[in-house]
PDB file of N, CA and C in Angstrom:
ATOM      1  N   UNK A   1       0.006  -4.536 -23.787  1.00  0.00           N
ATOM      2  CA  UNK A   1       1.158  -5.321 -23.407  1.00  0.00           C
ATOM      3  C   UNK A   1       1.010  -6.778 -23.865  1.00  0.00           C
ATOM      4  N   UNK A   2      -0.037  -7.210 -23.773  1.00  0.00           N
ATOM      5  CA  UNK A   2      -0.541  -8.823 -24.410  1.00  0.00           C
ATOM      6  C   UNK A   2      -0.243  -8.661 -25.664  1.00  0.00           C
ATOM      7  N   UNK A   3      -0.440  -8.313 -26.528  1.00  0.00           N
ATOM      8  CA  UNK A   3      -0.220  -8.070 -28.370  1.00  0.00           C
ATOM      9  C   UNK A   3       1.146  -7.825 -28.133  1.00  0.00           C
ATOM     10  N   UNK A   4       2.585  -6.879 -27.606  1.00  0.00           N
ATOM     11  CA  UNK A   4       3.469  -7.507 -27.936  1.00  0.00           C
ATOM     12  C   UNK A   4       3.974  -8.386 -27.313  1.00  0.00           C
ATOM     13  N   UNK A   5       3.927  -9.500 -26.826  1.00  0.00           N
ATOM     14  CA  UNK A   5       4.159 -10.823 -26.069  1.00  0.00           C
ATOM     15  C   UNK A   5       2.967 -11.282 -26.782  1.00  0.00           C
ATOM     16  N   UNK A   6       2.526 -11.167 -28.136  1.00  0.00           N
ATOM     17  CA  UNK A   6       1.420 -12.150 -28.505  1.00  0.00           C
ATOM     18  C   UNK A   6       0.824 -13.565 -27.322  1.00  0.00           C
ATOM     19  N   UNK A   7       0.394 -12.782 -27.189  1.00  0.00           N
ATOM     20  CA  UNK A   7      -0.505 -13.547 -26.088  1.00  0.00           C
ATOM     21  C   UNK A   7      -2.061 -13.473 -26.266  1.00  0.00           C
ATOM     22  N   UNK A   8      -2.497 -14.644 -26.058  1.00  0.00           N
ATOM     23  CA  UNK A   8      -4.104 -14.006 -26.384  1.00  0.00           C
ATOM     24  C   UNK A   8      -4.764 -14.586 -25.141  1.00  0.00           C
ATOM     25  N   UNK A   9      -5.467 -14.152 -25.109  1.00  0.00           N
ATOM     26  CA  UNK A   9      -7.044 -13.802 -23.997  1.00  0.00           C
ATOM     27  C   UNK A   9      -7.562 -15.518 -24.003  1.00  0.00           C
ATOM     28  N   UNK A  10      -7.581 -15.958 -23.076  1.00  0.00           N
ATOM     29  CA  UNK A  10      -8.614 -17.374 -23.206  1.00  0.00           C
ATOM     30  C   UNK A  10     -10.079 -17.300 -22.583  1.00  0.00           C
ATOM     31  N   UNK A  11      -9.885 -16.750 -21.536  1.00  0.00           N
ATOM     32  CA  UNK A  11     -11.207 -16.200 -20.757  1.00  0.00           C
ATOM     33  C   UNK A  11     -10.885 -14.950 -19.963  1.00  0.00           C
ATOM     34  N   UNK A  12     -12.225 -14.123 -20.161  1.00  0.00           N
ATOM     35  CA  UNK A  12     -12.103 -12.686 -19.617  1.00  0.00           C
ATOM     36  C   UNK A  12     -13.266 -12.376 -18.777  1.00  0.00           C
ATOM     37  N   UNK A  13     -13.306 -12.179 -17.563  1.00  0.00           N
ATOM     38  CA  UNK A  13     -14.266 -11.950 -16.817  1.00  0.00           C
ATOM     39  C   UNK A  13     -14.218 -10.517 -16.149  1.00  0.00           C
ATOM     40  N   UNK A  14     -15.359 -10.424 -15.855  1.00  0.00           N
ATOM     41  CA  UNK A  14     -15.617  -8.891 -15.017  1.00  0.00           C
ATOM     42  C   UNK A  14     -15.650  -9.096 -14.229  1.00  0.00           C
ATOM     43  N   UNK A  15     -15.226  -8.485 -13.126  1.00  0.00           N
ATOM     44  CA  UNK A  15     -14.678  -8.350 -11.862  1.00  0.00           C
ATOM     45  C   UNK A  15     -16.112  -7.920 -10.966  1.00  0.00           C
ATOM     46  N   UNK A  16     -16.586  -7.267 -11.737  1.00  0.00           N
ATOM     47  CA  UNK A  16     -17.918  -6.106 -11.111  1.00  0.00           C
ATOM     48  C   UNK A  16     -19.164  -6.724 -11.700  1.00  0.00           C
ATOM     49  N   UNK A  17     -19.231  -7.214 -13.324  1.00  0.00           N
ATOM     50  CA  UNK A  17     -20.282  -8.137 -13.495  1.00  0.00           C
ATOM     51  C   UNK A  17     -20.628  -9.254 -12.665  1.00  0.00           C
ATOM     52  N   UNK A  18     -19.152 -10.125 -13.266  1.00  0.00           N
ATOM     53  CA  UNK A  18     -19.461 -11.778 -12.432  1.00  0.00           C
ATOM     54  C   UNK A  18     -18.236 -11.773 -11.412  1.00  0.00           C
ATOM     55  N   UNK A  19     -18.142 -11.487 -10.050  1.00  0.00           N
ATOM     56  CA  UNK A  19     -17.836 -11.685  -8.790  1.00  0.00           C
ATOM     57  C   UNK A  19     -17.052 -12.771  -9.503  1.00  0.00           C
ATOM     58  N   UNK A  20     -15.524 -13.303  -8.818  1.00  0.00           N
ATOM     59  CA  UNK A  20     -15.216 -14.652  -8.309  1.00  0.00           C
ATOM     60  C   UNK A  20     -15.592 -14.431  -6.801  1.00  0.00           C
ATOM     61  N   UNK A  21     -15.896 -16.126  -6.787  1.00  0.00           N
ATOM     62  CA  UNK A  21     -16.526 -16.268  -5.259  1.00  0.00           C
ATOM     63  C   UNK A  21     -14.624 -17.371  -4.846  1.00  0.00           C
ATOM     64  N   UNK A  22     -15.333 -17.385  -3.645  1.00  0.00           N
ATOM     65  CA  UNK A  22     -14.314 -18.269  -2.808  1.00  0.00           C
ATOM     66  C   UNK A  22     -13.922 -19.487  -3.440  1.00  0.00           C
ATOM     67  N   UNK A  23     -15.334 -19.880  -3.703  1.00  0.00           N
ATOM     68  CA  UNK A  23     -15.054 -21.844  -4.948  1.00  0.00           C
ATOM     69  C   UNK A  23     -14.271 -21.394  -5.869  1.00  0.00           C
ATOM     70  N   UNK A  24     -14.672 -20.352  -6.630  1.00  0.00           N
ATOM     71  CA  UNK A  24     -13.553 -20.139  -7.737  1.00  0.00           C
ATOM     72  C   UNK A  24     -12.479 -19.587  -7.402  1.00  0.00           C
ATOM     73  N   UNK A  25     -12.060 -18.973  -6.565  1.00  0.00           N
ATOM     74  CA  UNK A  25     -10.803 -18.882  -6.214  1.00  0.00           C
ATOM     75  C   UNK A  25     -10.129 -20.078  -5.480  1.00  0.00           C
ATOM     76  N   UNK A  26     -10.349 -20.765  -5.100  1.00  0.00           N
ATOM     77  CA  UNK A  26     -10.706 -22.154  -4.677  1.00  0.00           C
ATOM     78  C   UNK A  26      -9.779 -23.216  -5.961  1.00  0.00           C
ATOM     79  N   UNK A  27     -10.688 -23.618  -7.008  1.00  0.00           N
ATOM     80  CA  UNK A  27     -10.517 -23.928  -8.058  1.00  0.00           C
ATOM     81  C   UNK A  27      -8.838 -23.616  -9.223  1.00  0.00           C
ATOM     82  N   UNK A  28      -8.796 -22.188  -8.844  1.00  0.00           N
ATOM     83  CA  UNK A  28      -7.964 -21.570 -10.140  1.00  0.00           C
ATOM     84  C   UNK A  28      -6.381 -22.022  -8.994  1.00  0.00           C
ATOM     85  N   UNK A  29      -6.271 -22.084  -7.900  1.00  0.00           N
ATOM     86  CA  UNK A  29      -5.621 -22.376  -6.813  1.00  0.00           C
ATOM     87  C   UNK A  29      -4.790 -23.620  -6.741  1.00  0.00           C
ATOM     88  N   UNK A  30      -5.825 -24.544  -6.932  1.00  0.00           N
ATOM     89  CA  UNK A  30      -5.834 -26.490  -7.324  1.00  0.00           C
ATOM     90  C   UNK A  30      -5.206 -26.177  -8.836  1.00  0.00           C
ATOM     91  N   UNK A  31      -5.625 -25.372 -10.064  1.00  0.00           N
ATOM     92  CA  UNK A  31      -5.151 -25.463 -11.111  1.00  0.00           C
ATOM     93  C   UNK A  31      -3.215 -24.804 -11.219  1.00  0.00           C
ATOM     94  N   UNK A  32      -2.732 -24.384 -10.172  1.00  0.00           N
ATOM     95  CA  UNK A  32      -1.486 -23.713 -10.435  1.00  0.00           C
ATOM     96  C   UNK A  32      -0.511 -24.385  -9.362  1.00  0.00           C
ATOM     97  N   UNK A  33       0.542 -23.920  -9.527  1.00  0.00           N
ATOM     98  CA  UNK A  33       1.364 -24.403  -8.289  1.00  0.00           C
ATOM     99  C   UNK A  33       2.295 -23.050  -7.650  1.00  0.00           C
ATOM    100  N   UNK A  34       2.160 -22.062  -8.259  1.00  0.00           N
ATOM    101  CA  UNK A  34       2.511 -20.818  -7.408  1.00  0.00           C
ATOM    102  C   UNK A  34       1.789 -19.720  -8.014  1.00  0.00           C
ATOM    103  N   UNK A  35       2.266 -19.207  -7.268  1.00  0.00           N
ATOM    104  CA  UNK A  35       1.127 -17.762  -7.550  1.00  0.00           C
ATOM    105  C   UNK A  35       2.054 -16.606  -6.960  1.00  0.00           C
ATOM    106  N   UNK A  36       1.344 -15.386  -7.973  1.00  0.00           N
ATOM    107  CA  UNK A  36       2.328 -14.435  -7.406  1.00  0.00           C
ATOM    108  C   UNK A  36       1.433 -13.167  -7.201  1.00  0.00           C
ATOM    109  N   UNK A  37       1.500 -12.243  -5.991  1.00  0.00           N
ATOM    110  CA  UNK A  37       1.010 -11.613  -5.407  1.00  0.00           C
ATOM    111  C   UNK A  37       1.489 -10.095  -5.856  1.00  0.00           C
ATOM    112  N   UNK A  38       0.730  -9.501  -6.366  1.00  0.00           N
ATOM    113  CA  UNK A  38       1.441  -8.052  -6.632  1.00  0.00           C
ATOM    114  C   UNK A  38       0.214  -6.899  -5.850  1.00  0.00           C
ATOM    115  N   UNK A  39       0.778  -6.193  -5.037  1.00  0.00           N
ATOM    116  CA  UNK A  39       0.385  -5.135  -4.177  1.00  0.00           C
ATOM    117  C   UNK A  39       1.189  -4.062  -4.485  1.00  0.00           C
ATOM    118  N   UNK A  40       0.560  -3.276  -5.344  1.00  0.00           N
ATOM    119  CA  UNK A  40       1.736  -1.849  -5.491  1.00  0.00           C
ATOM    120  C   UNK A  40       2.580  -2.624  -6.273  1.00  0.00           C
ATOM    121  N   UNK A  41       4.091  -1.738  -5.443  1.00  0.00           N
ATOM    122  CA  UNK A  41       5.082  -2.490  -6.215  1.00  0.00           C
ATOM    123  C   UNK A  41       5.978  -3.559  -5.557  1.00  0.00           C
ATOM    124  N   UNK A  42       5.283  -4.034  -4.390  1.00  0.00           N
ATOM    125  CA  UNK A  42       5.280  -4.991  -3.312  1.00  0.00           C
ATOM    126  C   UNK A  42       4.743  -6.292  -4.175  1.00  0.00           C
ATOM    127  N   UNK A  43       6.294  -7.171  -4.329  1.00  0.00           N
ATOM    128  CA  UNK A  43       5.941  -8.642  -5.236  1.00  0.00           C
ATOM    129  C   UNK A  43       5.936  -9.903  -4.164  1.00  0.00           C
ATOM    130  N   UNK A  44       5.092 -10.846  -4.136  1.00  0.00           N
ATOM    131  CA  UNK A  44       5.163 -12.027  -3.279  1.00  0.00           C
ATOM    132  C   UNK A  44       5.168 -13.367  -4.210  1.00  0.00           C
ATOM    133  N   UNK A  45       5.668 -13.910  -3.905  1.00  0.00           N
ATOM    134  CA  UNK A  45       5.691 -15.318  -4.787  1.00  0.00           C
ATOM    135  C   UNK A  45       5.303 -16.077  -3.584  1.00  0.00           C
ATOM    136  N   UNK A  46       4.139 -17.102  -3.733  1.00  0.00           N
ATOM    137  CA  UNK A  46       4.242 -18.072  -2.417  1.00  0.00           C
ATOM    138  C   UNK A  46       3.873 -19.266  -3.745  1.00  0.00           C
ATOM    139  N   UNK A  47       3.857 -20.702  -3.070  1.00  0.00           N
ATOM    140  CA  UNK A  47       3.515 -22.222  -3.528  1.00  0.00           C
ATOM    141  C   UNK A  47       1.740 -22.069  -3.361  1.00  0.00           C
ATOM    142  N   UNK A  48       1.415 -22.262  -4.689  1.00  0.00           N
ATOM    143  CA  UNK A  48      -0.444 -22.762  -4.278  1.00  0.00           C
ATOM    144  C   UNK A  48      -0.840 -23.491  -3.390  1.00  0.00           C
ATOM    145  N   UNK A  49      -0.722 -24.025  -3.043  1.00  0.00           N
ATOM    146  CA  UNK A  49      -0.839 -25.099  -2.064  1.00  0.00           C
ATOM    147  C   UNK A  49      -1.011 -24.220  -0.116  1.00  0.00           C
ATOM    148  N   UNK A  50       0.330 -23.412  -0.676  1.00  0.00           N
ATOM    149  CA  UNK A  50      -0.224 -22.957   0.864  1.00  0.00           C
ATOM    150  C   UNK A  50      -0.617 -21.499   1.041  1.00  0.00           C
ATOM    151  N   UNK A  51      -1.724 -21.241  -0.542  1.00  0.00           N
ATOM    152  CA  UNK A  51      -2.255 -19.936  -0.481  1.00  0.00           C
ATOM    153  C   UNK A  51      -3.709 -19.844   0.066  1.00  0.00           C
ATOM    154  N   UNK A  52      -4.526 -19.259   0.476  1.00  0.00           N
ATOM    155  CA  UNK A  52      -5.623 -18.931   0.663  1.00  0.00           C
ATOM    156  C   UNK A  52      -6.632 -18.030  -0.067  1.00  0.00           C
ATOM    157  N   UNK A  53      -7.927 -19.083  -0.228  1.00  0.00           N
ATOM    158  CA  UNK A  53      -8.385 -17.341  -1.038  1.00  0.00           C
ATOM    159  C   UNK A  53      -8.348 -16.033  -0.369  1.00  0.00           C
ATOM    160  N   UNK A  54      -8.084 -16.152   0.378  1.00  0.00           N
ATOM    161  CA  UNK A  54      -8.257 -14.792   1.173  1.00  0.00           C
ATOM    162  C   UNK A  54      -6.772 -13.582   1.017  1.00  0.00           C
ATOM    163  N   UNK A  55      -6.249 -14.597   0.556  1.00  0.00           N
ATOM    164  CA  UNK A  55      -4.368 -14.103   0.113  1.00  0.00           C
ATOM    165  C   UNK A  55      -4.742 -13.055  -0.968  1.00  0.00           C
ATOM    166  N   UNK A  56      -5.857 -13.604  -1.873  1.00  0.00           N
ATOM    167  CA  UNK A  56      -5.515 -13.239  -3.146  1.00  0.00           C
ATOM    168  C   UNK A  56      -6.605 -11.908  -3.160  1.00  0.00           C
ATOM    169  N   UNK A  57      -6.957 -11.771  -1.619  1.00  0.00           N
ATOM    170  CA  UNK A  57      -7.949 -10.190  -1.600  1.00  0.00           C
ATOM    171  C   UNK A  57      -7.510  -9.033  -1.431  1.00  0.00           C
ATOM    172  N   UNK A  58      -8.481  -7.812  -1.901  1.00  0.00           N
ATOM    173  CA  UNK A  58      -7.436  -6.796  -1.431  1.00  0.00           C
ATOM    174  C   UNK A  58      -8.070  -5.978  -0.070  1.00  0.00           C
ATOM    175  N   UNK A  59      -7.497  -4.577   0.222  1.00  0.00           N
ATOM    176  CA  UNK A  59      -7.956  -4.069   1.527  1.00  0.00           C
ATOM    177  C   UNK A  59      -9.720  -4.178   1.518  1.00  0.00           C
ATOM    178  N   UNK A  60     -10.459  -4.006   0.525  1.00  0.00           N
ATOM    179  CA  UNK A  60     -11.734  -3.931   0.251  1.00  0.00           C
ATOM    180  C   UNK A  60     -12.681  -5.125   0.658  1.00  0.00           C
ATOM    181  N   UNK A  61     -11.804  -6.513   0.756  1.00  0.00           N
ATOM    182  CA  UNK A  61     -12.536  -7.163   0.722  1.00  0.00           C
ATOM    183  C   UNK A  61     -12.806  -8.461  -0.735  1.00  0.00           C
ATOM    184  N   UNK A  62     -12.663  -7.911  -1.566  1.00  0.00           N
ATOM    185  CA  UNK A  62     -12.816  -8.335  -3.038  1.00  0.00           C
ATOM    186  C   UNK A  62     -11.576  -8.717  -3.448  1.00  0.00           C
ATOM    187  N   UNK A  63     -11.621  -9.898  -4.522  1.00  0.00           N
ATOM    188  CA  UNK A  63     -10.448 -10.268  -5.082  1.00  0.00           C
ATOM    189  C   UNK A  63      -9.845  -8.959  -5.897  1.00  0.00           C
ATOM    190  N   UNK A  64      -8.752  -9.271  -5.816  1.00  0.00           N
ATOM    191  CA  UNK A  64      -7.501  -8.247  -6.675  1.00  0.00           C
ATOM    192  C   UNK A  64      -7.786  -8.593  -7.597  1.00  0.00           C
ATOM    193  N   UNK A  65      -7.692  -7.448  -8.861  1.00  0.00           N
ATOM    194  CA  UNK A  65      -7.724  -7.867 -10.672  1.00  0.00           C
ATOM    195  C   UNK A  65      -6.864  -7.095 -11.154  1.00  0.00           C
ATOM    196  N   UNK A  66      -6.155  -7.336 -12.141  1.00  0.00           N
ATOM    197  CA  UNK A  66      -6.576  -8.372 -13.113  1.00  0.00           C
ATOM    198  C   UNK A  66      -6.391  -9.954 -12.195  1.00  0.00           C
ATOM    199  N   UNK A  67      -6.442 -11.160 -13.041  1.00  0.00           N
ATOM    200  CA  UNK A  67      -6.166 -12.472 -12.783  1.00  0.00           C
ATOM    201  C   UNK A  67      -5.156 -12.936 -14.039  1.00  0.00           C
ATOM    202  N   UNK A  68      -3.810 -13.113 -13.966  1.00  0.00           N
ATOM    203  CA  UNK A  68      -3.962 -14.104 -15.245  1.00  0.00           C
ATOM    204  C   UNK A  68      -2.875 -14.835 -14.789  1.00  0.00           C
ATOM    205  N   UNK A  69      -3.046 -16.605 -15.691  1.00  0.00           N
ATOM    206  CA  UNK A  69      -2.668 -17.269 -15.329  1.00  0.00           C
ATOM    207  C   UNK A  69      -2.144 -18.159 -16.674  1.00  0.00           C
ATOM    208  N   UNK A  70      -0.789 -18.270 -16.411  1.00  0.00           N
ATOM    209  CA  UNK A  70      -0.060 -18.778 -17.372  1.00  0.00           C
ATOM    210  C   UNK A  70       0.686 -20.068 -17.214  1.00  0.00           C
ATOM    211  N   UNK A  71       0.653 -21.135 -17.979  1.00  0.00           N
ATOM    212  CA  UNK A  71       0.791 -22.156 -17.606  1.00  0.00           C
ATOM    213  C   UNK A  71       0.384 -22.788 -15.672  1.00  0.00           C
ATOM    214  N   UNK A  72       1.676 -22.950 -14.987  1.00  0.00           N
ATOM    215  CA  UNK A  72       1.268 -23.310 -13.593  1.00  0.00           C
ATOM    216  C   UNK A  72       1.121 -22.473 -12.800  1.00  0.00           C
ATOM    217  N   UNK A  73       1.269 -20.821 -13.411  1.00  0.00           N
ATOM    218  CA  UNK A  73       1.993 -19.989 -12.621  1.00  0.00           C
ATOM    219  C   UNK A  73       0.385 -18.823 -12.559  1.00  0.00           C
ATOM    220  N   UNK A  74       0.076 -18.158 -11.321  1.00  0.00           N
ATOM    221  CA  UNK A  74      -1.548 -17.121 -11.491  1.00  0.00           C
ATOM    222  C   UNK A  74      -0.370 -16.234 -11.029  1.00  0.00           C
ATOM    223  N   UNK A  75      -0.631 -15.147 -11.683  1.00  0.00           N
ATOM    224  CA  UNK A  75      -0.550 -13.347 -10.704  1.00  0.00           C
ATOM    225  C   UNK A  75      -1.554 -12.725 -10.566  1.00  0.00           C
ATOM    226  N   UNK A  76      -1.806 -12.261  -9.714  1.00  0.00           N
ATOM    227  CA  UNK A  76      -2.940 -11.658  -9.022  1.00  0.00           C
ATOM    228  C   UNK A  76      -2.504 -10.759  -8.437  1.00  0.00           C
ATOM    229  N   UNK A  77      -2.894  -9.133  -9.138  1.00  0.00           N
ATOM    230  CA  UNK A  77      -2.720  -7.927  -9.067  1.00  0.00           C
ATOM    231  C   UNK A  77      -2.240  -7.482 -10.221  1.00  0.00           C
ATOM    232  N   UNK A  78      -2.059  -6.245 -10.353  1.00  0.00           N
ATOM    233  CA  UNK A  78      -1.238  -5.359 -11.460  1.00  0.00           C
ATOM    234  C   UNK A  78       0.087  -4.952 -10.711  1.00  0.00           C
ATOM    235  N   UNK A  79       1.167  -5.643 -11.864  1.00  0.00           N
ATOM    236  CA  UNK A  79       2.574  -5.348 -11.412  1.00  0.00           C
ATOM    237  C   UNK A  79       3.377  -5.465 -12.672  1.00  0.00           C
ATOM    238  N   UNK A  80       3.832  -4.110 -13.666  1.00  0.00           N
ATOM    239  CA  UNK A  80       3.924  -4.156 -15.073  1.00  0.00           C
ATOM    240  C   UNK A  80       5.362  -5.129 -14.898  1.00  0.00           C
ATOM    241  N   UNK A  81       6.173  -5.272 -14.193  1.00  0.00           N
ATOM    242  CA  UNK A  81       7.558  -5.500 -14.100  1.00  0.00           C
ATOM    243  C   UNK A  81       6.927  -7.447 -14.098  1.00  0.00           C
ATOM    244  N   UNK A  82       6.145  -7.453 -13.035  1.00  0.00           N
ATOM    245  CA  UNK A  82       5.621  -9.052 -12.993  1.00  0.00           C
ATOM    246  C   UNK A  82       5.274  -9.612 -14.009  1.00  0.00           C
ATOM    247  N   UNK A  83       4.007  -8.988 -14.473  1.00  0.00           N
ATOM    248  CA  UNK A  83       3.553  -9.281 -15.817  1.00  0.00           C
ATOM    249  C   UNK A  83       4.618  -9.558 -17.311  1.00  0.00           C
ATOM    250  N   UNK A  84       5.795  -8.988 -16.926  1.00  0.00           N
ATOM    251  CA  UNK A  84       6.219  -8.618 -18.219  1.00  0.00           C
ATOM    252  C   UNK A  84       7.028  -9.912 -18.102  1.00  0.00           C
ATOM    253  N   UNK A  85       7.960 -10.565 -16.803  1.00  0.00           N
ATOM    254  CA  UNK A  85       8.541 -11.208 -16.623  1.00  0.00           C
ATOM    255  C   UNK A  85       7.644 -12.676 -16.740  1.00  0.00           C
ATOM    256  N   UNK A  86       6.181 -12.378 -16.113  1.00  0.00           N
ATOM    257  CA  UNK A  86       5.539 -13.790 -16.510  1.00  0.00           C
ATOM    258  C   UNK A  86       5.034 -14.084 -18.152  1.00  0.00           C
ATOM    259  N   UNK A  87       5.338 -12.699 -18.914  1.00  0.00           N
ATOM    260  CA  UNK A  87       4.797 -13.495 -20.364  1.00  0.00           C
ATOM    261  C   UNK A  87       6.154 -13.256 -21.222  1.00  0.00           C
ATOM    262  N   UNK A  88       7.231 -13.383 -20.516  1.00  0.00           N
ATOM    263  CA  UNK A  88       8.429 -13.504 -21.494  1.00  0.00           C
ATOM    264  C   UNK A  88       9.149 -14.455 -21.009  1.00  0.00           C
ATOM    265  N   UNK A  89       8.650 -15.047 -19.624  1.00  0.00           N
ATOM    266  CA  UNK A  89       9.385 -16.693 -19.396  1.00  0.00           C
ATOM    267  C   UNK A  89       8.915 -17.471 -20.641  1.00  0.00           C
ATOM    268  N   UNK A  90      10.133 -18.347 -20.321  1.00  0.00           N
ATOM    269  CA  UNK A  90      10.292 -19.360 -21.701  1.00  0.00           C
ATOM    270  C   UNK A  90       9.366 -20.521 -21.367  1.00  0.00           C
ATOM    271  N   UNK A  91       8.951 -21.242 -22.563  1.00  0.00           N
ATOM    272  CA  UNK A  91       7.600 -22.320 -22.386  1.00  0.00           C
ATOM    273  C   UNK A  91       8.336 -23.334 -21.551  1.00  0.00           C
ATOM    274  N   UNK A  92       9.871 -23.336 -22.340  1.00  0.00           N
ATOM    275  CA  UNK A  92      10.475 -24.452 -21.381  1.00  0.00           C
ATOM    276  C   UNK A  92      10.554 -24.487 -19.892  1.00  0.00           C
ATOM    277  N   UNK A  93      10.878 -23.098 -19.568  1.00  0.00           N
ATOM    278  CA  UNK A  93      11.020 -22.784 -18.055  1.00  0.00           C
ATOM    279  C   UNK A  93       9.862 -22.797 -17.149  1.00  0.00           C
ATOM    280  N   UNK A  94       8.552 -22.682 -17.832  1.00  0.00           N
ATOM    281  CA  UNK A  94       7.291 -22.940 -17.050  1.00  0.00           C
ATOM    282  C   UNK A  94       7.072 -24.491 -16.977  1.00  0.00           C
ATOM    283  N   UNK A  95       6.259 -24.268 -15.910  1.00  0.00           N
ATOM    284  CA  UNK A  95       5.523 -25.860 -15.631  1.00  0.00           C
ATOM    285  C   UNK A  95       4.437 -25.590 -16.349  1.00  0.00           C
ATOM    286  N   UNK A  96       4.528 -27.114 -16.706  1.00  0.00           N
ATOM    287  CA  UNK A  96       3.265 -27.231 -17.343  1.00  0.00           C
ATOM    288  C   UNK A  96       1.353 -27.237 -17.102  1.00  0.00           C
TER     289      UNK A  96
END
């Protein structure tokens, strides 16, 4: 799905190799200003600001994956309908 929305990869981490911890979820949080939550096919949009790392976990305990984060905007979870809508917004329409 990235190759047609030419999109490329900036950083790719393993979920199961290298853990995000709390700081880094922490971190990627301060870097966005909303974030969007995909559970199933259950979509949440909330403001960064008043997310928690703990928002972005799933029943297990562990952060949800994939992660990706495009301009101001993170989704966190797999949601093909989300995804598709966050890499075909326009550059103009994102924050920077």
């Amino acid at each position: 799905m990235l190759e047609a929305h030419d999109a490329a990869v900036v950083e790719e981490r393993s979920a199961r190799a290298n853990p995000l911890t709390d700081d880094d979820a922490r971190e990627l949080l301060r870097g966005v200003s909303r974030v969007i939550l995909a559970r199933g096919t259950k979509v949440v949009e909330l403001e960064a600001a008043a997310t928690k790392p703990s928002d972005l976990k799933g029943p297990s305990g562990s952060y949800r994956a994939p992660m990706v984060r495009r301009g101001k905007t993170l989704l966190v979870g797999f949601n093909r309908e989300a995804l598709e809508r966050l890499l075909t917004a326009r550059a103009s329409s994102r924050p920077a």
